[in-house]
N, C-alpha and C. Protein backbone atom coordinates (compact mmCIF):
# COMPACT_ATOMS: atom_id res chain seq x y z
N UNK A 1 175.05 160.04 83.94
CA UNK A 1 175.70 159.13 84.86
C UNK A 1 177.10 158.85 84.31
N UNK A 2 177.91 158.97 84.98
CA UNK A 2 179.27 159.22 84.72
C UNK A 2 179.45 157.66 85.16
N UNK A 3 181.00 157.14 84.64
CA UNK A 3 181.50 156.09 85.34
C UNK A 3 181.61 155.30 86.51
N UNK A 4 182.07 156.62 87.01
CA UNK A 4 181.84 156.06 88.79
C UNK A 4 180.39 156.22 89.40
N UNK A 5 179.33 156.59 88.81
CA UNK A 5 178.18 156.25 89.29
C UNK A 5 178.06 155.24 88.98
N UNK A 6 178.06 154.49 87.81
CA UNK A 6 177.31 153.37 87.15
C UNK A 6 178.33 152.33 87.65
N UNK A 7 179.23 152.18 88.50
CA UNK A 7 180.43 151.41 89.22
C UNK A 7 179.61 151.01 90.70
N UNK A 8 179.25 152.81 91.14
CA UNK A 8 177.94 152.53 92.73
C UNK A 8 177.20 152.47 92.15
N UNK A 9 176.53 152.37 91.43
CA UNK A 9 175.00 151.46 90.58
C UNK A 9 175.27 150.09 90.79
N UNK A 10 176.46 149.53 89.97
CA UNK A 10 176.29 148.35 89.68
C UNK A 10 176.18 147.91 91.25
N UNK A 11 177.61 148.35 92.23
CA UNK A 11 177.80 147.47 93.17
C UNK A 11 176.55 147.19 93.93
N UNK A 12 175.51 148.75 94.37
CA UNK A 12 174.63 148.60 95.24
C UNK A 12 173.42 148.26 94.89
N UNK A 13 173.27 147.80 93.32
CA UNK A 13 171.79 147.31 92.67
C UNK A 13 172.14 145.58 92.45
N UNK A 14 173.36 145.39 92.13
CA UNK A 14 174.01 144.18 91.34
C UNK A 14 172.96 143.02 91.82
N UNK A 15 173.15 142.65 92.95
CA UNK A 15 172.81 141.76 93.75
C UNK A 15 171.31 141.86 94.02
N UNK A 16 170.49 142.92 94.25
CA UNK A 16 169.47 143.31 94.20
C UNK A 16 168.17 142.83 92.72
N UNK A 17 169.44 143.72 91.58
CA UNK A 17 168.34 143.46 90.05
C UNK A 17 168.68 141.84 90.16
N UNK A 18 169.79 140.83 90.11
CA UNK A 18 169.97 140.08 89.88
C UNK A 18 168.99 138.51 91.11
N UNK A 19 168.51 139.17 92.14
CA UNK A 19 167.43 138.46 92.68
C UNK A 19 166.08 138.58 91.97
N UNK A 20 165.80 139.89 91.54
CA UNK A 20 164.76 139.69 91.23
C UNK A 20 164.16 139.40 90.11
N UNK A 21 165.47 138.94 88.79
CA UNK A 21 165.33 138.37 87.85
C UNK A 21 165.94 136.92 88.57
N UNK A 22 165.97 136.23 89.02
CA UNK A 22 165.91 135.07 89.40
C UNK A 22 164.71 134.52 89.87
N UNK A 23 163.73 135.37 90.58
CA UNK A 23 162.67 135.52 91.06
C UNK A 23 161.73 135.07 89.86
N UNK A 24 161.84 135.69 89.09
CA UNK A 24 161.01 136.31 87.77
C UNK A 24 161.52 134.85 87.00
N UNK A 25 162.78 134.61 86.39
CA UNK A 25 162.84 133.57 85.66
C UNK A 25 162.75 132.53 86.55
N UNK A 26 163.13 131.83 87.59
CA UNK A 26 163.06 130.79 88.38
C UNK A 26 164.71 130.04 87.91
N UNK A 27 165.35 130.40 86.78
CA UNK A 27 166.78 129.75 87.32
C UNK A 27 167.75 130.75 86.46
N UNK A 28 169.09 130.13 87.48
CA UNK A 28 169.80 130.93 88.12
C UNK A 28 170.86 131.96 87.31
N UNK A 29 170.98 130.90 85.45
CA UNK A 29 171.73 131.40 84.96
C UNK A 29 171.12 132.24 83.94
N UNK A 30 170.20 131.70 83.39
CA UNK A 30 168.94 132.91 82.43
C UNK A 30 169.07 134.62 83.22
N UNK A 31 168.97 134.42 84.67
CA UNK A 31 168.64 135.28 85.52
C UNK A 31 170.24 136.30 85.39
N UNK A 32 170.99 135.60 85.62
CA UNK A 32 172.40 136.35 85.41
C UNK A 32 172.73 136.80 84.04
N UNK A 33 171.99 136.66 82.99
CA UNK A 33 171.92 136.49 81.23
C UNK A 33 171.25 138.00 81.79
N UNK A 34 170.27 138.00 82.01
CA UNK A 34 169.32 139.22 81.87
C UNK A 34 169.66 140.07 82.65
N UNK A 35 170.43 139.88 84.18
CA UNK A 35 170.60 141.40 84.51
C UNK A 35 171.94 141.93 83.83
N UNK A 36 172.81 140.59 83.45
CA UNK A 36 174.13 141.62 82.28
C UNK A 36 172.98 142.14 81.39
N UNK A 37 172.24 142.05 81.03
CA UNK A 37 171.57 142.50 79.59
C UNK A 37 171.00 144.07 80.22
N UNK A 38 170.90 144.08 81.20
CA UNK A 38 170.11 145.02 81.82
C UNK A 38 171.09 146.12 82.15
N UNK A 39 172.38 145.90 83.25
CA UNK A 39 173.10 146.50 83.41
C UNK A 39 173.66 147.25 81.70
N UNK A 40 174.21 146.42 81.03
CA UNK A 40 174.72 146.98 79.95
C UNK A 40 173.83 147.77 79.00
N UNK A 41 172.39 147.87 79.50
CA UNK A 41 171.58 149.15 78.67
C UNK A 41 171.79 150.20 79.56
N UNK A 42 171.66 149.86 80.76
CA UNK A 42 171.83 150.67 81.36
C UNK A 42 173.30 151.69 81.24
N UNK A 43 173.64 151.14 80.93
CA UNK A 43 175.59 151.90 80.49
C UNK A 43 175.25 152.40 79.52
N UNK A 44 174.40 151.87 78.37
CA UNK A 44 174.32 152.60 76.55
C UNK A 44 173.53 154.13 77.07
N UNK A 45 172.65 153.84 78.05
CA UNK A 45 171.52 154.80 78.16
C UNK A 45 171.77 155.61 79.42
N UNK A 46 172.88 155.43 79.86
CA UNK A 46 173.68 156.20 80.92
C UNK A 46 172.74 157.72 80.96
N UNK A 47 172.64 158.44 79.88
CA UNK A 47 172.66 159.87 79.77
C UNK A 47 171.18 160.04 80.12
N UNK A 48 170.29 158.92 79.72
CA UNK A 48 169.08 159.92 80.31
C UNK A 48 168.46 159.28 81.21
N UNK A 49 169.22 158.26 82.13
CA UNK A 49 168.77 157.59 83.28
C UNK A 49 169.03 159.17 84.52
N UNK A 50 167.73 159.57 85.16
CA UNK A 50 168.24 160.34 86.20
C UNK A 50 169.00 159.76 87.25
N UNK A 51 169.30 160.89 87.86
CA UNK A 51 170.68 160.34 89.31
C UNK A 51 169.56 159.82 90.00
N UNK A 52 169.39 158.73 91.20
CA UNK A 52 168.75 158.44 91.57
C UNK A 52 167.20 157.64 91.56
N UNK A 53 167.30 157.30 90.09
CA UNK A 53 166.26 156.73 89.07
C UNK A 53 166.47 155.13 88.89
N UNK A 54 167.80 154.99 89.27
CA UNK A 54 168.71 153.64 88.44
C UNK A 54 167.75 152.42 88.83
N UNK A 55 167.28 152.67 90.46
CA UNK A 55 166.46 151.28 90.53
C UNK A 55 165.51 150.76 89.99
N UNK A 56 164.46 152.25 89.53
CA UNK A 56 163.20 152.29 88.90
C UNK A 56 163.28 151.60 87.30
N UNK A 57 164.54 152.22 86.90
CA UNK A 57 165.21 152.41 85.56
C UNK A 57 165.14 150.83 84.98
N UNK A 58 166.01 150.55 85.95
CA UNK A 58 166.72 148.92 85.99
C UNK A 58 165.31 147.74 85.87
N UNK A 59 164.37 148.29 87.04
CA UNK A 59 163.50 147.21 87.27
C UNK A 59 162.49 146.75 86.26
N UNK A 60 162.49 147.93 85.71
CA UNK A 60 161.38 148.24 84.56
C UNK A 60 162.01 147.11 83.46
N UNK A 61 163.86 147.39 83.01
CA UNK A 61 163.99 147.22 81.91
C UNK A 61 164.27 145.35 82.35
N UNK A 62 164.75 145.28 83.51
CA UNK A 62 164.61 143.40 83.81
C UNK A 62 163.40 143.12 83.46
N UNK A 63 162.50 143.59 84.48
CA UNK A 63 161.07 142.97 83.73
C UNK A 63 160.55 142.76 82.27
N UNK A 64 160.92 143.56 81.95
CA UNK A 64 160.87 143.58 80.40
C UNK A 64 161.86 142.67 79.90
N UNK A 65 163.00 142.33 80.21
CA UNK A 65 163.73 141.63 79.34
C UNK A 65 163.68 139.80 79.91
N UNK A 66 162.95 139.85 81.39
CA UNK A 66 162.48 138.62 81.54
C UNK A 66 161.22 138.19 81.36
N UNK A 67 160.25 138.96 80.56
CA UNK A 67 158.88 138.73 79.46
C UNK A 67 159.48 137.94 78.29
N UNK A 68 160.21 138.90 77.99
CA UNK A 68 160.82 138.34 76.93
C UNK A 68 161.41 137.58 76.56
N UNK A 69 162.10 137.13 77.66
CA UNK A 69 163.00 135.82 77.79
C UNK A 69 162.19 134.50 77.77
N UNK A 70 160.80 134.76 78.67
CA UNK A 70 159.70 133.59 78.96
C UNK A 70 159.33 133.36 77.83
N UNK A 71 158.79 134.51 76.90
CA UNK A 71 158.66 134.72 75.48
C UNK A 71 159.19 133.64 74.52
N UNK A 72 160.54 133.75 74.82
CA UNK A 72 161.47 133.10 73.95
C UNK A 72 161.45 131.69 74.07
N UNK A 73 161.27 131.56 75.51
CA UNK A 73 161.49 130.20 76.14
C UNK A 73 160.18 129.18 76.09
N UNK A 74 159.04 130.12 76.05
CA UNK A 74 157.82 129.40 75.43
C UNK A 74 158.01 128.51 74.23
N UNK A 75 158.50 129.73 72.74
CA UNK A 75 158.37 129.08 71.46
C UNK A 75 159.11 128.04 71.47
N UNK A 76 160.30 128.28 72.05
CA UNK A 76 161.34 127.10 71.84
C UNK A 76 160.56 125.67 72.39
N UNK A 77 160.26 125.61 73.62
CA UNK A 77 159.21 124.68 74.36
C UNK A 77 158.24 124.09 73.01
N UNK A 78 157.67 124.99 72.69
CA UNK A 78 156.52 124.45 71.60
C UNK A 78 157.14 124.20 70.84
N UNK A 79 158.26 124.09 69.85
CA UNK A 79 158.88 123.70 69.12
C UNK A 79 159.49 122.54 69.21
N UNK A 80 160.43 122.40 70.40
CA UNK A 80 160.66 120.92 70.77
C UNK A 80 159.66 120.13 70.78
N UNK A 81 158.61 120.49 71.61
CA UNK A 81 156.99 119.62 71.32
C UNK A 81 156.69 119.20 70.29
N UNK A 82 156.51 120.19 69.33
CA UNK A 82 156.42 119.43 67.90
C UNK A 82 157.34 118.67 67.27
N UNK A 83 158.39 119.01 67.95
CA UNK A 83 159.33 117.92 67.24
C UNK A 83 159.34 116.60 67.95
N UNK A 84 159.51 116.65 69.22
CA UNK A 84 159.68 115.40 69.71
C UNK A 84 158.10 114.37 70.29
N UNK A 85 157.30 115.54 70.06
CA UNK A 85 155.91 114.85 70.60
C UNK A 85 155.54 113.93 71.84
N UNK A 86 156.24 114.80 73.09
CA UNK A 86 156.80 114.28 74.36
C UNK A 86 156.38 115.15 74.80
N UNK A 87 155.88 115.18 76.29
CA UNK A 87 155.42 116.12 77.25
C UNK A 87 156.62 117.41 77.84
N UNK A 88 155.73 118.35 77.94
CA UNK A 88 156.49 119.51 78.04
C UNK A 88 157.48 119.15 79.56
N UNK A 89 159.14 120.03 79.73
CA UNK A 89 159.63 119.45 80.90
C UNK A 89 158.72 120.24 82.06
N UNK A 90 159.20 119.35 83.04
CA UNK A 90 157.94 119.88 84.35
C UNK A 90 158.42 121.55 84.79
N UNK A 91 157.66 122.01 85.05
CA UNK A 91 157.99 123.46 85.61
C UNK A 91 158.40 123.49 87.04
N UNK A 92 158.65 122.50 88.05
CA UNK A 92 158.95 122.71 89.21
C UNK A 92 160.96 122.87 89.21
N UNK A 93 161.71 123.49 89.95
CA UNK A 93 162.36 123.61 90.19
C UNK A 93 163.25 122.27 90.12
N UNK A 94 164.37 122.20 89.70
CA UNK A 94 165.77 121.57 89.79
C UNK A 94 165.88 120.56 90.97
N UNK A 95 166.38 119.35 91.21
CA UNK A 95 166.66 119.16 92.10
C UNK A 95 167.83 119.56 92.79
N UNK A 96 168.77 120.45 92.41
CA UNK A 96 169.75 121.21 92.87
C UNK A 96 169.46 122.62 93.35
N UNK A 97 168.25 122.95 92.80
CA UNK A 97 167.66 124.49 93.19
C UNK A 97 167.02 124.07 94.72
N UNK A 98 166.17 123.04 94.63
CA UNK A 98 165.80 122.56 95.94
C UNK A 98 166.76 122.38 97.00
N UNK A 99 167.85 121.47 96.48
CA UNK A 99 168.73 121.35 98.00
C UNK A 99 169.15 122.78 97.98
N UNK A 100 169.43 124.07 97.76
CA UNK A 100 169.77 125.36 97.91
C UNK A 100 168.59 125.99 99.36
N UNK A 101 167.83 125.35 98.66
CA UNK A 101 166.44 126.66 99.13
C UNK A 101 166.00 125.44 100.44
N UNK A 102 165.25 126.53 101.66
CA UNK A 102 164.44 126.20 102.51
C UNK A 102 163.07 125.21 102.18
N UNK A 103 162.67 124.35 103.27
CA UNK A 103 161.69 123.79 102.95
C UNK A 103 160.48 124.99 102.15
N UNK A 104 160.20 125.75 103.28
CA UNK A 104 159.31 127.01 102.77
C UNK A 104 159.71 127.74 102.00
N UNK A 105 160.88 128.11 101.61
CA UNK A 105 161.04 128.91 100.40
C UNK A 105 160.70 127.91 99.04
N UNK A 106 161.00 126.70 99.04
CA UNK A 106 160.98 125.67 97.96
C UNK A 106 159.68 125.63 97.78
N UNK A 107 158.46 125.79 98.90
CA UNK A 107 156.85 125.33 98.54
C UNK A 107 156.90 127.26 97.96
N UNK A 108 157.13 128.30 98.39
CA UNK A 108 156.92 129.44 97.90
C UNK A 108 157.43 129.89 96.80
N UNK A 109 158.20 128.98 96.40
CA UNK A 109 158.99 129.55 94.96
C UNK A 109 157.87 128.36 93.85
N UNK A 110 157.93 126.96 94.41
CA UNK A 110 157.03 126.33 93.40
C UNK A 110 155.42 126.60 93.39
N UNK A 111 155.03 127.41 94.28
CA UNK A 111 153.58 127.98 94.46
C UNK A 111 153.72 129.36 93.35
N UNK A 112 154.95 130.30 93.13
CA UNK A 112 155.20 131.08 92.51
C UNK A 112 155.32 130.59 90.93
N UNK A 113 155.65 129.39 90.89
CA UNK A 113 156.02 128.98 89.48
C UNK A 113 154.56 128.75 88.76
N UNK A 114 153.30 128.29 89.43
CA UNK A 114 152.18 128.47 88.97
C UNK A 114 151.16 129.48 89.26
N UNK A 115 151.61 130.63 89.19
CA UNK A 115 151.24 131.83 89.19
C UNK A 115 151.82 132.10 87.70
N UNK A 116 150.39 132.88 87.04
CA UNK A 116 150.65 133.58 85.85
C UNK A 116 151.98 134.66 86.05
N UNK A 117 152.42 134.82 84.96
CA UNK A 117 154.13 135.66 85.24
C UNK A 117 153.60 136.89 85.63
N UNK A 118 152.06 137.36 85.12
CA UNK A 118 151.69 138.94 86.05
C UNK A 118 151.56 138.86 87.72
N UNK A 119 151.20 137.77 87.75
CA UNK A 119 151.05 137.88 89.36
C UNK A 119 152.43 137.66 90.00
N UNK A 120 153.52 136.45 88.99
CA UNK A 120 154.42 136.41 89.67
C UNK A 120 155.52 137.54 90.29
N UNK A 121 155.36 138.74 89.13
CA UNK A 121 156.10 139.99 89.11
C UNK A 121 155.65 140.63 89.62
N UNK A 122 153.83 140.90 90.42
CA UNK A 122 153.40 141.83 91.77
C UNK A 122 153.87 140.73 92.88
N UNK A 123 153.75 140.21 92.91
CA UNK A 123 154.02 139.24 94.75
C UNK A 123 155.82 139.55 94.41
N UNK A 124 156.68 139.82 93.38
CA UNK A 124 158.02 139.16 93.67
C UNK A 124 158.31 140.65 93.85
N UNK A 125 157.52 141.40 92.91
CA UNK A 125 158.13 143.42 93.33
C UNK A 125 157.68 143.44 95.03
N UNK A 126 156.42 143.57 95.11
CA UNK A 126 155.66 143.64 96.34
C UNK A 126 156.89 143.14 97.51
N UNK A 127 156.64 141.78 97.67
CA UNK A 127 156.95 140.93 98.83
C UNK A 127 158.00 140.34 99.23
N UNK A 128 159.04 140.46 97.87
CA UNK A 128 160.48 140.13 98.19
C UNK A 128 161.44 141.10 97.82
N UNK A 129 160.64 141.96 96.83
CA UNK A 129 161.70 143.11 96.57
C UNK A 129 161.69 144.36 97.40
N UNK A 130 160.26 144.12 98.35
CA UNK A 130 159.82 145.49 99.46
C UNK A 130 159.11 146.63 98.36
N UNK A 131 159.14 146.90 97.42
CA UNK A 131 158.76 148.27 96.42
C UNK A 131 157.19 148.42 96.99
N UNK A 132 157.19 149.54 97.01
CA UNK A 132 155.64 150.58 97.43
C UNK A 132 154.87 149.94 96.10
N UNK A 133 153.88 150.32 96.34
CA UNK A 133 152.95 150.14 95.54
C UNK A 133 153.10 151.64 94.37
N UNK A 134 153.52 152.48 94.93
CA UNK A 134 153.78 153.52 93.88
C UNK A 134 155.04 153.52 92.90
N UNK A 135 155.59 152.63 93.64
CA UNK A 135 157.15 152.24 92.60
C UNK A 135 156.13 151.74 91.55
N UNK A 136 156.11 150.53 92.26
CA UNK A 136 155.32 149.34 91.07
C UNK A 136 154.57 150.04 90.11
N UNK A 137 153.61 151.02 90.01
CA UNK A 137 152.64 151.35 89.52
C UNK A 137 153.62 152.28 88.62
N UNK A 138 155.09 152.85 89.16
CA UNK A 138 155.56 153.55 87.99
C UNK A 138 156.63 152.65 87.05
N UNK A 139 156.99 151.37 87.63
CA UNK A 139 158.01 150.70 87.04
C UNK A 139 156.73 149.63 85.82
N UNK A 140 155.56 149.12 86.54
CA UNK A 140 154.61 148.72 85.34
C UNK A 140 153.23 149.30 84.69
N UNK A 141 153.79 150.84 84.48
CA UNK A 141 153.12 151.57 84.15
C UNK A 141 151.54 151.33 84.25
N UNK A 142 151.31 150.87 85.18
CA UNK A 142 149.74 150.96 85.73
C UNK A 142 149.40 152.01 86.52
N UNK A 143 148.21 152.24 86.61
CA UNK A 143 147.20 152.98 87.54
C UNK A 143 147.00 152.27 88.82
N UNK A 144 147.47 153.41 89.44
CA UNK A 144 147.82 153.05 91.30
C UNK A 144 146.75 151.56 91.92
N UNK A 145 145.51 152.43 91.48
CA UNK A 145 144.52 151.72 92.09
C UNK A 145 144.09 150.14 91.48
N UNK A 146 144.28 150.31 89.54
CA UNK A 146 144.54 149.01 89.38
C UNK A 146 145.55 148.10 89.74
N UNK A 147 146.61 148.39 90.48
CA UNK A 147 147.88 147.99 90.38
C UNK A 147 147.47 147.31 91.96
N UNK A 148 147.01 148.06 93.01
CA UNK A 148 146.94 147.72 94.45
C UNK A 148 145.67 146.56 93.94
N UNK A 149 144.70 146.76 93.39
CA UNK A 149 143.79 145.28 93.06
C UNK A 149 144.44 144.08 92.48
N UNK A 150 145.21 144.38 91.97
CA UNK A 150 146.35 143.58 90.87
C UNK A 150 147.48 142.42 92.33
N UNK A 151 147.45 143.60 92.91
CA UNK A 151 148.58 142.78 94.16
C UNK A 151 147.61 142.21 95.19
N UNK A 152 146.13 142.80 94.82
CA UNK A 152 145.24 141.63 96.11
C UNK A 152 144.99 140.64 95.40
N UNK A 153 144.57 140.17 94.35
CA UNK A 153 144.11 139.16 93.72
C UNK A 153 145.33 138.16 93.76
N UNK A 154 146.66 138.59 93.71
CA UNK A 154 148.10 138.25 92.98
C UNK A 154 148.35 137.19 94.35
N UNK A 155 147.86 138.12 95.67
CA UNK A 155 148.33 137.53 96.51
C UNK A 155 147.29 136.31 96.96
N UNK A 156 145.77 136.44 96.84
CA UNK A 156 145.16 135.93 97.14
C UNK A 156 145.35 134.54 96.36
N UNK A 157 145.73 134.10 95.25
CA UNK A 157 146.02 133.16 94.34
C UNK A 157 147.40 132.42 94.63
N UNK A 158 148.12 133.06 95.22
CA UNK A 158 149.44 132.87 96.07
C UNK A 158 148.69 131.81 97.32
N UNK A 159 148.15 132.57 97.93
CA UNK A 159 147.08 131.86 99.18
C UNK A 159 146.93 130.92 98.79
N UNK A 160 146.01 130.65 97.53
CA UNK A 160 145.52 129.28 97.29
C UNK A 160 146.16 128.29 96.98
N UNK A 161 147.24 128.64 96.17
CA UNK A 161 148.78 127.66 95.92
C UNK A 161 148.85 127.17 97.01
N UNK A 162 149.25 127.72 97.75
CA UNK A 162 150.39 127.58 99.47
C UNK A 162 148.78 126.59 100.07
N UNK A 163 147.93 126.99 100.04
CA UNK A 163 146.58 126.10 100.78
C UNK A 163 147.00 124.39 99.84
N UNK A 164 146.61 124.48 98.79
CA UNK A 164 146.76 123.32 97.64
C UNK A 164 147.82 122.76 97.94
N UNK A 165 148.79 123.09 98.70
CA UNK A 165 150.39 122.15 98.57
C UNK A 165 150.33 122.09 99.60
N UNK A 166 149.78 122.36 100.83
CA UNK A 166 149.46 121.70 102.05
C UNK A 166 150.17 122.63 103.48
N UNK A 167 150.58 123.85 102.31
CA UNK A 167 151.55 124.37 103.51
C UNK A 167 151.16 125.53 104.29
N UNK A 168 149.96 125.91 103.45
CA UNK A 168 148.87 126.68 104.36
C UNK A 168 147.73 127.09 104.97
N UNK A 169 146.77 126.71 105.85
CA UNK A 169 145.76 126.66 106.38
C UNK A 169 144.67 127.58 105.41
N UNK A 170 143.77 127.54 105.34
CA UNK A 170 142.85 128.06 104.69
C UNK A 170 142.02 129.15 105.62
């Protein structure tokens, strides 16, 4: 990948990787932390990304670098805990993320925030990013068929959120 590919990479993925690490972390600037982190491997590793690979390439290595980020963001959490011996901060969204977002996107993003981060990353590849089930299965190296059980359960637990917060019929 030459320059001017990785120029139409950035422009026509930019906006794309950078939702769905927003997705994945839940705010806005972690999310922009990780797809520079992403884009710029993607530049080191230019040479053995195939032409036409970049999305697969990309998605794989966000996901991975927003594990890792949660990772990070766990210990620190438990650490302040022990230090300050105060309840962990709440996991629901900002009150500035809220006035952004739709009533229903706000119950679907905080129904997403209590979803384990595996389910959160099949419902957010799946259902907001559009990816086949055969992407998915090659971007999180699973087996097709575990991967399609993986996105029924993922979603069905999604269901029960959205039932529990009142915003969806059972």
């Amino acid at each position: 990948m030459n320059q001017e590919a990785f120029q139409k990479t950035l422009a026509e993925l930019g906006d794309r990787t950078y939702s769905y690490a927003v997705w994945l972390l839940g705010d806005r600037e972690e999310a922009q932390d990780v797809t520079q982190e992403g884009f710029m491997r993607l530049w080191a590793r230019r040479s053995a990304v195939v032409d036409g690979a970049a999305w697969i390439w990309l998605t794989r290595t966000i996901y991975r670098l927003c594990v890792d980020h949660q990772r990070r963001r766990a210990v620190r959490r438990e650490n302040e805990l022990l230090e300050s011996s105060q309840a962990s901060p709440s996991p629901e969204p900002g009150p500035e993320q809220l006035a952004e977002l739709t009533e229903l996107q706000s119950a679907i993003g905080s129904a997403l925030g209590r979803l384990s981060p595996r389910d959160r990353v099949l419902i957010v590849l799946r259902e907001i990013q559009g990816m086949s089930c055969e992407e998915m299965a090659d971007v999180l190296q699973m087996k097709l068929n575990t991967l399609k059980s993986a996105v029924h359960r993922a979603r069905d637990r999604l269901r029960k959120e959205l039932v529990k917060m009142g915003v969806q019929r059972q």
